[in-house]
Protein backbone atom coordinates (compact mmCIF):
# COMPACT_ATOMS: atom_id res chain seq x y z
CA UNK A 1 -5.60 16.32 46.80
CA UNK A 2 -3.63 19.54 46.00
CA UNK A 3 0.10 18.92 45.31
CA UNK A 4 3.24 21.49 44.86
CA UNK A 5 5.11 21.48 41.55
CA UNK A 6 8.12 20.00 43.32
CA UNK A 7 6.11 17.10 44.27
CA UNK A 8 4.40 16.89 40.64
CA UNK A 9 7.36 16.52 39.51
CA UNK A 10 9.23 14.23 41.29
CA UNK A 11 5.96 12.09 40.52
CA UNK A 12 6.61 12.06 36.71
CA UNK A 13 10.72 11.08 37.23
CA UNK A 14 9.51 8.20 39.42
CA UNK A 15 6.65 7.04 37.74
CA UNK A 16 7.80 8.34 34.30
CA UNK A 17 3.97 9.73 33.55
CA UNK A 18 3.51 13.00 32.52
CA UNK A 19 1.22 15.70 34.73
CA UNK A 20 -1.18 15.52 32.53
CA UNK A 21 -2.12 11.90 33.47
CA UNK A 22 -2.44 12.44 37.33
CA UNK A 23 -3.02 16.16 38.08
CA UNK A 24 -5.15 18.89 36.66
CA UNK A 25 -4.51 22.84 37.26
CA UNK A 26 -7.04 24.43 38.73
CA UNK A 27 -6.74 28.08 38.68
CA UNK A 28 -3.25 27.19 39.26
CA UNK A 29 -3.22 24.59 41.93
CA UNK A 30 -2.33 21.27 40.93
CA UNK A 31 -4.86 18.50 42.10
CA UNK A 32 -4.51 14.48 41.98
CA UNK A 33 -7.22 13.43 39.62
CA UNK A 34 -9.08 10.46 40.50
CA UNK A 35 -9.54 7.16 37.91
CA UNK A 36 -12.90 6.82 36.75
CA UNK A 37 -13.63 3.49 36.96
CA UNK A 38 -12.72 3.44 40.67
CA UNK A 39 -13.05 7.15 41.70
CA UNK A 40 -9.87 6.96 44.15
CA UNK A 41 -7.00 8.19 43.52
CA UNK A 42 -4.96 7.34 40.12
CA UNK A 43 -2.11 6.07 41.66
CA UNK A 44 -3.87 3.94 44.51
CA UNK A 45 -3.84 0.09 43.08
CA UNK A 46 -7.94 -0.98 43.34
CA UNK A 47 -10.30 -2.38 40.97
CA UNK A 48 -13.25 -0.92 43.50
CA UNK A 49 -15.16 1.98 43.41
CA UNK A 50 -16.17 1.16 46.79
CA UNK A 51 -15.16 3.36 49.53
CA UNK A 52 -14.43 0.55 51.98
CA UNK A 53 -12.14 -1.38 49.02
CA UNK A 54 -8.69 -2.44 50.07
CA UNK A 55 -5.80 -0.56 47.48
CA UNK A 56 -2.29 0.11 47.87
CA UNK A 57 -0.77 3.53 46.48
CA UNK A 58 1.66 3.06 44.35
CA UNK A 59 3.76 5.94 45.29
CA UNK A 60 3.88 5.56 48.56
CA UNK A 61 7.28 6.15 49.30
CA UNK A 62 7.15 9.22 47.88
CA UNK A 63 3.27 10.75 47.79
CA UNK A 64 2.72 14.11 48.80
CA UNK A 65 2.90 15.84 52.29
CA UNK A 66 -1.04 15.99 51.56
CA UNK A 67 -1.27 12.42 51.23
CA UNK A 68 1.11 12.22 54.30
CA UNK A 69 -1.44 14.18 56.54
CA UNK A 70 -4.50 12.80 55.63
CA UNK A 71 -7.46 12.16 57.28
CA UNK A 72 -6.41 15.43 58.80
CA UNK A 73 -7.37 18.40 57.31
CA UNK A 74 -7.98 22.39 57.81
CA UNK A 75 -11.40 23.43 58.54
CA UNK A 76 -13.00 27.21 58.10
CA UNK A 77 -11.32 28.38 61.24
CA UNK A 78 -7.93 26.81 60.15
CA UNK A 79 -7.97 24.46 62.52
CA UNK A 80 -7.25 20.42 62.03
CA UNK A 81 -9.93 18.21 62.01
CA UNK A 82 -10.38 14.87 60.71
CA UNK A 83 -12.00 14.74 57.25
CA UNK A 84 -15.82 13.80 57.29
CA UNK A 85 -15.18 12.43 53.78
CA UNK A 86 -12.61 10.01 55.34
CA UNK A 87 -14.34 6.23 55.58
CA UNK A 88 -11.66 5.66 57.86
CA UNK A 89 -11.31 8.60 60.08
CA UNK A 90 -12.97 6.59 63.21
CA UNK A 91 -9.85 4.53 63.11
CA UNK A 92 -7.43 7.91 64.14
CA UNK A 93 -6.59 9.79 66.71
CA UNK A 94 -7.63 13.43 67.12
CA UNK A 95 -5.09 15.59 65.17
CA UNK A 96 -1.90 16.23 66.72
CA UNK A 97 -1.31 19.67 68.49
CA UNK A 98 1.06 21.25 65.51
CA UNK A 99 -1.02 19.33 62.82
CA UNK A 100 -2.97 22.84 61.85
CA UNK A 101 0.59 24.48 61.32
CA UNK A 102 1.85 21.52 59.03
CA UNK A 103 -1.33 21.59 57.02
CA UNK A 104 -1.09 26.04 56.89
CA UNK A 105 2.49 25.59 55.79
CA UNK A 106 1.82 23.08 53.17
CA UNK A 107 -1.56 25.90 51.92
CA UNK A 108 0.54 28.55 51.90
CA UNK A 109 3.34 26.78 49.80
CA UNK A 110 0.80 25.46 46.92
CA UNK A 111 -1.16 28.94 46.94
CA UNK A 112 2.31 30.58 46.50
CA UNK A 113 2.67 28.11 43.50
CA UNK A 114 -0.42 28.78 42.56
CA UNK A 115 -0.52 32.70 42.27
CA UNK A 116 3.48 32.93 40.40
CA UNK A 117 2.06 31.67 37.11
């Protein structure tokens, strides 16, 4: 999940961990890293690596607008689809009508980020 550096680092005053420990640059976007043992996400609470597991996230109050829009993604086109990597994504509706400009807003902010360094 790519996040913006605002949102990386209101995750380390919350959480008090540094970047390092849930995010990875790559080519100067930041990306949530997943845990090994369960694959997910570092900061959802699971001891599964299965898909279907229950888990909690652990900074929900605060997780990124990413987080916030998921299952819905952009596809080649840029419009919003649900993701076929979702487990889940029977369970929503079809994206809302402005869900493709939320999600292009949110690219263009961490491609921004991503092209300053």
């Amino acid at each position: 999940m790519p996040i913006t550096q605002a949102e990386s680092a209101r995750l380390q005053r919350r959480t008090g961990m540094a970047q390092d420990d849930f995010a990875v640059d790559n080519d100067g976007v930041l990306t949530l890293l997943n845990n090994a043992d369960t694959r997910a996400c570092v900061f959802l609470l699971t001891d599964s690596a299965d898909a279907q597991a229950e888990g909690l996230c652990s900074v929900y109050e605060i997780r990124p607008k990413g987080c916030q829009t998921y299952p819905y993604v952009l596809d080649t086109k840029d419009e919003a689809v649900l993701d076929q990597g979702c487990p889940h994504r029977s369970q929503f509706p079809d994206p809302p009508e402005d869900m493709a400009f939320t999600l292009l807003n949110l690219e263009e902010r961490i491609l921004r980020e991503g092209s300053s360094d």
